[in-house]
Protein backbone atom coordinates (compact mmCIF):
# COMPACT_ATOMS: atom_id res chain seq x y z
CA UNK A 1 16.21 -17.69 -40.80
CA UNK A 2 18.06 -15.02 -39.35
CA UNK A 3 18.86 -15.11 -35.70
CA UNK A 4 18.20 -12.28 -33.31
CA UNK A 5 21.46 -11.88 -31.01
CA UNK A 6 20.15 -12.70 -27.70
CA UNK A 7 21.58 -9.37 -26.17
CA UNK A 8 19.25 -7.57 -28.46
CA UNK A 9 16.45 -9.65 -27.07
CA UNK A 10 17.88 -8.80 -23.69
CA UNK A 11 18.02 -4.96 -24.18
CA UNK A 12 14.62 -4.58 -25.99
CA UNK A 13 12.63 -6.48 -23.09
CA UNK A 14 14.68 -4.47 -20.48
CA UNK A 15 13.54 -1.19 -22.92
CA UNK A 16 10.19 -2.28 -22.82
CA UNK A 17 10.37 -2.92 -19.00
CA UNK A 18 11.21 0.62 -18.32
CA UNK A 19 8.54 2.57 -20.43
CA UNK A 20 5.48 4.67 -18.83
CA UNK A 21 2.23 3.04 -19.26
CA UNK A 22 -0.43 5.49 -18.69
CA UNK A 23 -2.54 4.40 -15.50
CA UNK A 24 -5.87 3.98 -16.24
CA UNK A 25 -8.82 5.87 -15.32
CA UNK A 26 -10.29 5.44 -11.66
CA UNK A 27 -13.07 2.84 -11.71
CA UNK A 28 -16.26 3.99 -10.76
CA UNK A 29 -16.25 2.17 -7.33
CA UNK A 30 -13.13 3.77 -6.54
CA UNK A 31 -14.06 7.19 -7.79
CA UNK A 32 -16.91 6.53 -5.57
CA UNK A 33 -15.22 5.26 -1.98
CA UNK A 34 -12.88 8.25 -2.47
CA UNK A 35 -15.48 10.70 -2.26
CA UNK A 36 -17.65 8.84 0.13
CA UNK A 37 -14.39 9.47 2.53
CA UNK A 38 -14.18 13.23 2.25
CA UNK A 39 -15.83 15.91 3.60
CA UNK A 40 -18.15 17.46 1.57
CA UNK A 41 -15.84 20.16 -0.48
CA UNK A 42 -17.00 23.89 -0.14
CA UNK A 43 -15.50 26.91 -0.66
CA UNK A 44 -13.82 29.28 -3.54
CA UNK A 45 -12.00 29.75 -6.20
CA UNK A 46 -8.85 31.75 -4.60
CA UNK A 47 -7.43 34.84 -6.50
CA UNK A 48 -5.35 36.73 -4.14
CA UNK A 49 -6.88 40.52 -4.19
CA UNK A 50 -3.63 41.91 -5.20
CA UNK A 51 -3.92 39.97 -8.57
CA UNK A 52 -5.06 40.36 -11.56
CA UNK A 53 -3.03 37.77 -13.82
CA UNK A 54 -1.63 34.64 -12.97
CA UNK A 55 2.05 36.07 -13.28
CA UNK A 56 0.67 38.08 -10.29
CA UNK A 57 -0.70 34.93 -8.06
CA UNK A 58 3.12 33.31 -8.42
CA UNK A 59 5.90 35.29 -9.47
CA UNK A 60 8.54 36.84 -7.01
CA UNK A 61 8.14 40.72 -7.76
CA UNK A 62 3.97 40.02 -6.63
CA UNK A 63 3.58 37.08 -4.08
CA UNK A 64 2.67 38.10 -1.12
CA UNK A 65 2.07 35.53 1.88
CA UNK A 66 0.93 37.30 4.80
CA UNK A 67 -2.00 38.98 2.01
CA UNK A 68 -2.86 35.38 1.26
CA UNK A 69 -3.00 34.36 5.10
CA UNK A 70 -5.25 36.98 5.69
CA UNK A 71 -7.52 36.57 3.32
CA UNK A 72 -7.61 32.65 4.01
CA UNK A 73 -8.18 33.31 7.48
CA UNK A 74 -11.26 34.82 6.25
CA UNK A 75 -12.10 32.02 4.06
CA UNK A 76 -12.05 29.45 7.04
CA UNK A 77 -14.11 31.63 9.74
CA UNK A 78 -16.67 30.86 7.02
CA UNK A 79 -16.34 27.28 7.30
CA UNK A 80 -14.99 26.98 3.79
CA UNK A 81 -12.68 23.70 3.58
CA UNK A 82 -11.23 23.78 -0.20
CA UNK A 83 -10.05 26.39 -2.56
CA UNK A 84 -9.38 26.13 -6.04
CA UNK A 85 -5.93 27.45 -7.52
CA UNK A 86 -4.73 28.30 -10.88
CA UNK A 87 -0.98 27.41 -11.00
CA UNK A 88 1.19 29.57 -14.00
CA UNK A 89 3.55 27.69 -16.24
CA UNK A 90 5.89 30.66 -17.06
CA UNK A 91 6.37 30.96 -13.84
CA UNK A 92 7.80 28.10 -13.49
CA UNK A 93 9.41 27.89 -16.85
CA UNK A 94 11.44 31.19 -15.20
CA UNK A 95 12.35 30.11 -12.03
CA UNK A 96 11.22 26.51 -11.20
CA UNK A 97 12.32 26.79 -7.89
CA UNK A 98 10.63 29.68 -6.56
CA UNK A 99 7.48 28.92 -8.33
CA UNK A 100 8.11 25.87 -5.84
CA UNK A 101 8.26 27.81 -2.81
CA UNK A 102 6.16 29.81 -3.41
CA UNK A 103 3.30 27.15 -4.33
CA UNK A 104 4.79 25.61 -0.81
CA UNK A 105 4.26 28.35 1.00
CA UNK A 106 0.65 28.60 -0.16
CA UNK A 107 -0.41 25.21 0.20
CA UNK A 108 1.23 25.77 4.33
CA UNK A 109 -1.12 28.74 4.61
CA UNK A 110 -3.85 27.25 3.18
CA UNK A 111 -3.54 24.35 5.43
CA UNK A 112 -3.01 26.19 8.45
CA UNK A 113 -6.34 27.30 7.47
CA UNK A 114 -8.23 24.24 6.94
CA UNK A 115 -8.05 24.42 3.10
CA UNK A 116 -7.02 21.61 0.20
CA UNK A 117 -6.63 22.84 -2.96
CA UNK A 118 -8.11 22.22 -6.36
CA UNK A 119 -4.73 22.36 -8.13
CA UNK A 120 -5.74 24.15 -11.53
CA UNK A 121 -3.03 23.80 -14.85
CA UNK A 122 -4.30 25.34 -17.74
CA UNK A 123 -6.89 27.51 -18.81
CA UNK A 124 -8.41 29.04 -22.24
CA UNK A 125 -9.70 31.63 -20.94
CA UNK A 126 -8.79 35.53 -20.49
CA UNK A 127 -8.21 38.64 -22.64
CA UNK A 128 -4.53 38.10 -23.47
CA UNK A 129 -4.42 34.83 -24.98
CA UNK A 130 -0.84 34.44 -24.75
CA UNK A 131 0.95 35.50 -21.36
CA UNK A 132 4.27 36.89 -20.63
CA UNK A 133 6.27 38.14 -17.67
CA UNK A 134 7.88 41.37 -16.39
CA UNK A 135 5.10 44.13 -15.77
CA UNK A 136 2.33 43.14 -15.89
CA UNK A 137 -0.97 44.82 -17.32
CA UNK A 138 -2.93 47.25 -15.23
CA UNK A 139 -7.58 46.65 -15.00
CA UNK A 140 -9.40 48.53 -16.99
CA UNK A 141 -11.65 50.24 -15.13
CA UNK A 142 -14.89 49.43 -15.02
CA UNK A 143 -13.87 46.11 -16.47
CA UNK A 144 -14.49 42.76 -15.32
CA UNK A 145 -11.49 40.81 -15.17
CA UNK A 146 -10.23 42.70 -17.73
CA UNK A 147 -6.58 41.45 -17.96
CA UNK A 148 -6.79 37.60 -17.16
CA UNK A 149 -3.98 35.59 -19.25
CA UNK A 150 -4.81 32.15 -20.80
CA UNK A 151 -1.86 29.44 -19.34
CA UNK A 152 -0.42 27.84 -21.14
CA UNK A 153 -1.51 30.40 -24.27
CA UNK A 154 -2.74 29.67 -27.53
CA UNK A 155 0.46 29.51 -29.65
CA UNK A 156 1.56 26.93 -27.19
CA UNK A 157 -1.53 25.16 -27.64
CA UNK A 158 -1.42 25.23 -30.84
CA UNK A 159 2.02 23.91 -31.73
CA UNK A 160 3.02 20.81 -30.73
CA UNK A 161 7.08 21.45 -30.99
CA UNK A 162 6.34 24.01 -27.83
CA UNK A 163 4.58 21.08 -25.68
CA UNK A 164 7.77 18.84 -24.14
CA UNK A 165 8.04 22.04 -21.41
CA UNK A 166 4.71 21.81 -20.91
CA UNK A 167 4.56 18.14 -20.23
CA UNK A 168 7.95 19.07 -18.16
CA UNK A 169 5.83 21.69 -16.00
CA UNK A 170 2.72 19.41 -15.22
CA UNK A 171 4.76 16.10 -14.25
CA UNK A 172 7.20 18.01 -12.18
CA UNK A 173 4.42 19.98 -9.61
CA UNK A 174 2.17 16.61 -10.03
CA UNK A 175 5.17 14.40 -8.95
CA UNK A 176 5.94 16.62 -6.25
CA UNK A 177 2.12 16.70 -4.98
CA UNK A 178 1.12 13.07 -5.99
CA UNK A 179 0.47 11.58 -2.71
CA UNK A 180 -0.54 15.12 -0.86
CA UNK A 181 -2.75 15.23 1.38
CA UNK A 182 -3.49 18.74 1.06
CA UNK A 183 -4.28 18.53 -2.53
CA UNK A 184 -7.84 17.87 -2.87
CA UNK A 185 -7.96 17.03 -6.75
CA UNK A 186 -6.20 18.02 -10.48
CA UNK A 187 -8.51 19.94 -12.42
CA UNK A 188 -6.12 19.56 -15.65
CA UNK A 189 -7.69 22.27 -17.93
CA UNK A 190 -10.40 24.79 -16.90
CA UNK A 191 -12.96 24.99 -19.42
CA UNK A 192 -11.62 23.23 -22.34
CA UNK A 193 -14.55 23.70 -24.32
CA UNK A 194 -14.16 27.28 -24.20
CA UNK A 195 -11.85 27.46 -27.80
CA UNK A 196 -11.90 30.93 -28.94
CA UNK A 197 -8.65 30.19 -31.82
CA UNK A 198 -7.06 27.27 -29.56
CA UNK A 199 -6.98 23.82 -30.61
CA UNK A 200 -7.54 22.28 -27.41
CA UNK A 201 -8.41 18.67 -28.08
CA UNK A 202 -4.99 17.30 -29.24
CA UNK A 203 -3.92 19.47 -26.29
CA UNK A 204 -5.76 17.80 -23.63
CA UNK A 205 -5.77 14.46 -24.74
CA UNK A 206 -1.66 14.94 -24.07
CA UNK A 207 -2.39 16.61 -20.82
CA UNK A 208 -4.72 13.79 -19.44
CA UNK A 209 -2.33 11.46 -20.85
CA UNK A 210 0.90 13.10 -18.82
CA UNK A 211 -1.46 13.09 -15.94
CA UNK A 212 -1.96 9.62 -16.14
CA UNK A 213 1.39 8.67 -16.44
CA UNK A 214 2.29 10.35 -12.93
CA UNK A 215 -0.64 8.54 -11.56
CA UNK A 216 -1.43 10.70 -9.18
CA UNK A 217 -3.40 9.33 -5.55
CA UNK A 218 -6.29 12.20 -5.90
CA UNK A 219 -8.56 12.29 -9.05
CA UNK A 220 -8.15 14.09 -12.42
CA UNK A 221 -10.77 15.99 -13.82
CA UNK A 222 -11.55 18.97 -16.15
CA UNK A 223 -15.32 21.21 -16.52
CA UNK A 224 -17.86 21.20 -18.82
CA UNK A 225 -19.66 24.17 -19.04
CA UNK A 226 -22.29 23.53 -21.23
CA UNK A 227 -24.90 21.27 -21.86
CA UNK A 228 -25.94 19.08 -24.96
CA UNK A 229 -28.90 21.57 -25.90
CA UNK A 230 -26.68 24.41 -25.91
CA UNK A 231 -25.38 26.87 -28.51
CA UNK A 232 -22.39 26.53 -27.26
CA UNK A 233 -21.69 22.29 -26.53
CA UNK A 234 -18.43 21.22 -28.06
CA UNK A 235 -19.25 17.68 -28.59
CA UNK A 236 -15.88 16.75 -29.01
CA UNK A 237 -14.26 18.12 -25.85
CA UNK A 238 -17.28 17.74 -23.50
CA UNK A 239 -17.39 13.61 -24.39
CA UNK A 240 -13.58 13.77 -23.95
CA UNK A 241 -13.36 14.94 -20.69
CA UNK A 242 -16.60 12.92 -19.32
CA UNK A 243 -14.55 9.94 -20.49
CA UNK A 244 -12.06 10.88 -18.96
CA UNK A 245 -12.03 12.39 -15.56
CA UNK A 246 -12.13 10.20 -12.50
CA UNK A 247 -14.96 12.55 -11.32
CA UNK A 248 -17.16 14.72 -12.99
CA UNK A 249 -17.00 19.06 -12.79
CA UNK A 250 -19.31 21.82 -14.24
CA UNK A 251 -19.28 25.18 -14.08
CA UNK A 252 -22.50 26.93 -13.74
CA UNK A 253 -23.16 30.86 -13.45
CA UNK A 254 -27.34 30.48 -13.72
CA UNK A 255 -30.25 30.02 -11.12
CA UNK A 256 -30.52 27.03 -9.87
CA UNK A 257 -32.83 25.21 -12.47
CA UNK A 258 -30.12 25.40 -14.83
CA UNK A 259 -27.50 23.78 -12.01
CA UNK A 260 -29.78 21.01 -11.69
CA UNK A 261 -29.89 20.57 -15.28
CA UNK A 262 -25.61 19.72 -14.97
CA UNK A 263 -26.48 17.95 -12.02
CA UNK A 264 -29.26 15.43 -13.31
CA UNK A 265 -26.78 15.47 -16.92
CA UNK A 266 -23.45 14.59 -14.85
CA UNK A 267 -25.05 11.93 -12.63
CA UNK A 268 -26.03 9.68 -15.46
CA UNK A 269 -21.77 8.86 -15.39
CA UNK A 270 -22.12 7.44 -11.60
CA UNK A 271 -19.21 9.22 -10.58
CA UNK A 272 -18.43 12.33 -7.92
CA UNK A 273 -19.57 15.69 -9.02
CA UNK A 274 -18.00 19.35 -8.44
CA UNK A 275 -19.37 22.43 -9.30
CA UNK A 276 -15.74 24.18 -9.53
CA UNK A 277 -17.43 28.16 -10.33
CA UNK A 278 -20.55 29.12 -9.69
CA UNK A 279 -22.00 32.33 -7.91
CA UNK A 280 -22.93 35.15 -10.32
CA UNK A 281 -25.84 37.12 -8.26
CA UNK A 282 -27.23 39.26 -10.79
CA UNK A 283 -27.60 35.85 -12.90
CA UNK A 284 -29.81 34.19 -9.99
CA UNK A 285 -26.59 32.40 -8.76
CA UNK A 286 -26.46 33.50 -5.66
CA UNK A 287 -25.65 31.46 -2.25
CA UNK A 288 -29.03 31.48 -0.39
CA UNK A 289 -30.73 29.94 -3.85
CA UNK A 290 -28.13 27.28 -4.55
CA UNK A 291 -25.94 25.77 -1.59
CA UNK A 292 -28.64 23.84 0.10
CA UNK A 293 -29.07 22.23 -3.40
CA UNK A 294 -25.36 21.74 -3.69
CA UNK A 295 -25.56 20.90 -0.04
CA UNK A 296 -28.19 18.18 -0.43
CA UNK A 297 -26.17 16.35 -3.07
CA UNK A 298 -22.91 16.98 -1.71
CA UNK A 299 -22.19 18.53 -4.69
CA UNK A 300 -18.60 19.65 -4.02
CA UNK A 301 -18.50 23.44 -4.69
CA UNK A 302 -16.07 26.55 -5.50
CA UNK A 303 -17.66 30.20 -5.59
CA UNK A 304 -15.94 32.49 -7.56
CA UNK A 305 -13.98 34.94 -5.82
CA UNK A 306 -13.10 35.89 -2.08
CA UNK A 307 -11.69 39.01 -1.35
CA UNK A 308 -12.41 41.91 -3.95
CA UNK A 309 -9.06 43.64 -5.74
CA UNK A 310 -7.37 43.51 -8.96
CA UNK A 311 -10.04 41.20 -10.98
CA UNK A 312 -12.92 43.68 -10.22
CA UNK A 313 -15.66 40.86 -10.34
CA UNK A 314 -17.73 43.23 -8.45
CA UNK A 315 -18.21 44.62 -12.08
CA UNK A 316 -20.80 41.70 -14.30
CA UNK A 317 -19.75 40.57 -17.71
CA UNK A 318 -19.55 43.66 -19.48
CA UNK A 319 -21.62 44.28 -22.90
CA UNK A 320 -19.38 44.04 -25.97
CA UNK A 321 -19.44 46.60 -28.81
CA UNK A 322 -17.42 46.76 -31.67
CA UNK A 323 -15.33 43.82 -30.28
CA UNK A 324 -14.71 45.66 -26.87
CA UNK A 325 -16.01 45.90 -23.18
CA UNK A 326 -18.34 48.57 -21.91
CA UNK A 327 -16.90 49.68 -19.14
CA UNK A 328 -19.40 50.27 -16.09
CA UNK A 329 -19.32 53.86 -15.02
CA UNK A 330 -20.72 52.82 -11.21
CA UNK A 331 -20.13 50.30 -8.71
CA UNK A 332 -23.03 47.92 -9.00
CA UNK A 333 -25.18 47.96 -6.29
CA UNK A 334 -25.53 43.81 -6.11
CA UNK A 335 -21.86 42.67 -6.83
CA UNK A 336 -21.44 40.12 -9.58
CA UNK A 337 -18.96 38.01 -7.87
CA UNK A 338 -16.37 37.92 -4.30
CA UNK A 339 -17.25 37.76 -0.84
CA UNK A 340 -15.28 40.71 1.03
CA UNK A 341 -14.58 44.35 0.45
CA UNK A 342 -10.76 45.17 -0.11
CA UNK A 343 -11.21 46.53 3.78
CA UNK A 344 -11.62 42.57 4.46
CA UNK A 345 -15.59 43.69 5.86
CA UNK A 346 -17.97 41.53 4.29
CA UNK A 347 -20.20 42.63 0.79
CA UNK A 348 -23.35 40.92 2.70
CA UNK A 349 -23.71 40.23 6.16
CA UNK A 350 -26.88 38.56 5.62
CA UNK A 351 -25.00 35.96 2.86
CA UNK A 352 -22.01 35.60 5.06
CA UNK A 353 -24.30 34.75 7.97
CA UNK A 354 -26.10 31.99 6.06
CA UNK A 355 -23.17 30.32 4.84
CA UNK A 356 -22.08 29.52 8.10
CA UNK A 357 -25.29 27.84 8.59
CA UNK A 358 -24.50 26.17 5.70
CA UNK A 359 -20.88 24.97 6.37
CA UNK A 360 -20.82 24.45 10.23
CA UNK A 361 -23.99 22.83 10.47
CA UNK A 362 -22.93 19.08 9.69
C-alpha cells in the first residue's frame, strides 16, 4: 500500500480547515425573533430626484449629499423609518473607494434621519440592459423611467468568466456592512423573475451563495412578483428564492385584493414578510387603500418613490407600440408614483396627512 507522507495529510486538513462553508439559511425561529424585535419597517424606495440611473445615485460627477439630506428630512417628518437602496457595481468596479464614501455618507444621512436601509445589489430591470459610465443618458419625456440601467447587466449575467468581480463587489460592501446596525436587510437581486434575455438562475444561486458565505447578521432576501396563477410565474426562480431567503418579499403594484393574495401565498413559509414596491395609484395601489392592511400585518413596506425628478414616475407605465413607449403628452392629473413635487411641497396633502396617522400612531 502506498503511504501518504504525513505532511501531505498535514497540509490538506489545514486546506480544508481554511475553506468558506456557506452559512446556512436562518431558521424559521430565528427569522422570526429577528423581526419580532424591530419596528415595523415603513417607508420608500429612495431614488435621489436628481437621478435617473444608478451611475447617477453613486458616482462622483452626480452625488450630491445635502440633495439627499433634504429629501430624507422629508422622508422622516413622515414617520418613515427604512428606505430601500439600489447600490451600482460599476461604480465600484471604477473607484471602490469613493463608491465607499459615498455609500458612507448616505447611510450617515440616512441615519441622522431615522432611516435603515434595504441594501439592494442587482437588478434585471431597466431600458439599457447593460450599463456604462461617463454621461449618462438624458429622460425621455413623457417617459416613465425611461433610462433605468439593469446592475450588474445582462452580458455579465450571462457569462460566467465576468462573475469573480462581481462576487468581489458583493462580499466587499457586505463585509463592510455585516454587523450594521443601520442596515435593515440584503435584498440580493430585485425581481429575479423578471428575465427579459438574462439567465438569472445560475446567477443568483452564486449570489445567494456569496451572500452566505459573508454571513451577514441581518437577513437575505430577494422579491417575487408574481403569483403561481400568473402569466408571468417563473417557477424556477420564484421556488428558488422562497427557499432561500431568510424572510420573504413581494412586490405588488395592484389594489389591495391582489396584495393579500402575496400576503396569504407568502405566509404559508412562516417567515417575515416585506412588501419592498408597492404604490401605483392609478392601479388602486394607493396609501389610504393599503397601509392599514400592511399595517395590520406588519407587513414591512417600501413605496416607490419620494421626491419627483429624473425618473418621472409621475408619468404610469407607458403603452408600447412597435416595441417603444408612448410618451404622455400631459402631466397626469393622479401621479403614478413619488410623494413630493421637485419644489419639495407635497403631491397630496390629504395622503401625506394620513400617513402620519399611519406611522406615528404606534
Amino acid at each position: 500500500m502506498r503511504r501518504v507522507p504525513l505532511i501531505s495529510v498535514a497540509i490538506a486538513l489545514a486546506l480544508a480547515g481554511c475553506a468558506v462553508s456557506p452559512a446556512e439559511r436562518w431558521s424559521e425561529e430565528k427569522a422570526n425573533e429577528w423581526y419580532a424585535s424591530q419596528p415595523w419597517p415603513v417607508g420608500c424606495v429612495y431614488m435621489p430626484s436628481y437621478s435617473g440611473t444608478p451611475v447617477e445615485i453613486w458616482g462622483k460627477d452626480y452625488f450630491q449629499a445635502e440633495v439627499v439630506d433634504k429629501e430624507l428630512a422629508l422622508a422622516e417628518d413622515l414617520g418613515f423609518n427604512a428606505i430601500r437602496l439600489f447600490l451600482c457595481d460599476i461604480v465600484w468596479q471604477d473607484d471602490p473607494k469613493g463608491f465607499i464614501e459615498r455609500l458612507e455618507e448616505t447611510m450617515r444621512i440616512a441615519d441622522s434621519h431615522g432611516m435603515r436601509i434595504l441594501m439592494t445589489f442587482f437588478t434585471n430591470g431597466g431600458t439599457i440592459k447593460n450599463p456604462y459610465l461617463g454621461p449618462q443618458p438624458q429622460p425621455v419625456p413623457g417617459v416613465h423611467n425611461s433610462v433605468w440601467m439593469s446592475s450588474p447587466g445582462k452580458d455579465v449575467v450571462n457569462d460566467p468568466s465576468k462573475w469573480p468581480v462581481i462576487e468581489r463587489y458583493l462580499k466587499q460592501v457586505m463585509k463592510r456592512y455585516k454587523n450594521d446596525p443601520r442596515v435593515l436587510a440584503w435584498c440580493l437581486y430585485n425581481e429575479p423573475e423578471n428575465t427579459k434575455g438574462f439567465d438569472t438562475l445560475p446567477f443568483i444561486k452564486e449570489v445567494f451563495r456569496w451572500a452566505r458565505e459573508v454571513n451577514p447578521s441581518q437577513p437575505l432576501t430577494s422579491p417575487i412578483i408574481a403569483l403561481p396563477t400568473w402569466g408571468s410565474y417563473n417557477k424556477d426562480i420564484s421556488d428558488f428564492v422562497l427557499e432561500n431567503s431568510d424572510i420573504i418579499s413581494f412586490h405588488c403594484y395592484n389594489a389591495l385584493n391582489d396584495c393579500i393574495r402575496f400576503y396569504e401565498y407568502c405566509e404559508r413559509f412562516g417567515r417575515p414578510i416585506l412588501c419592498s414596491e408597492w404604490m401605483a395609484r392609478t392601479r388602486g395601489s394607493d396609501y389610504l387603500s393599503i397601509l392599514p392592511f400592511f399595517k395590520e400585518k406588519k407587513i414591512g413596506c417600501f413605496s416607490y418613490g419620494l421626491v419627483n425628478g429624473k425618473q418621472q414616475c409621475q408619468y404610469p407605465w407607458n403603452t408600447i407600440e412597435n416595441g417603444e413607449p408612448v410618451p404622455f403628452t400631459e402631466e397626469p392629473e393622479v401621479w403614478f408614483h413619488d410623494l413630493f413635487r421637485p419644489d419639495l411641497t407635497p403631491f397630496s396633502d390629504e395622503e401625506v396627512r394620513f400617513i402620519k396617522e399611519m406611522t406615528l400612531q404606534k
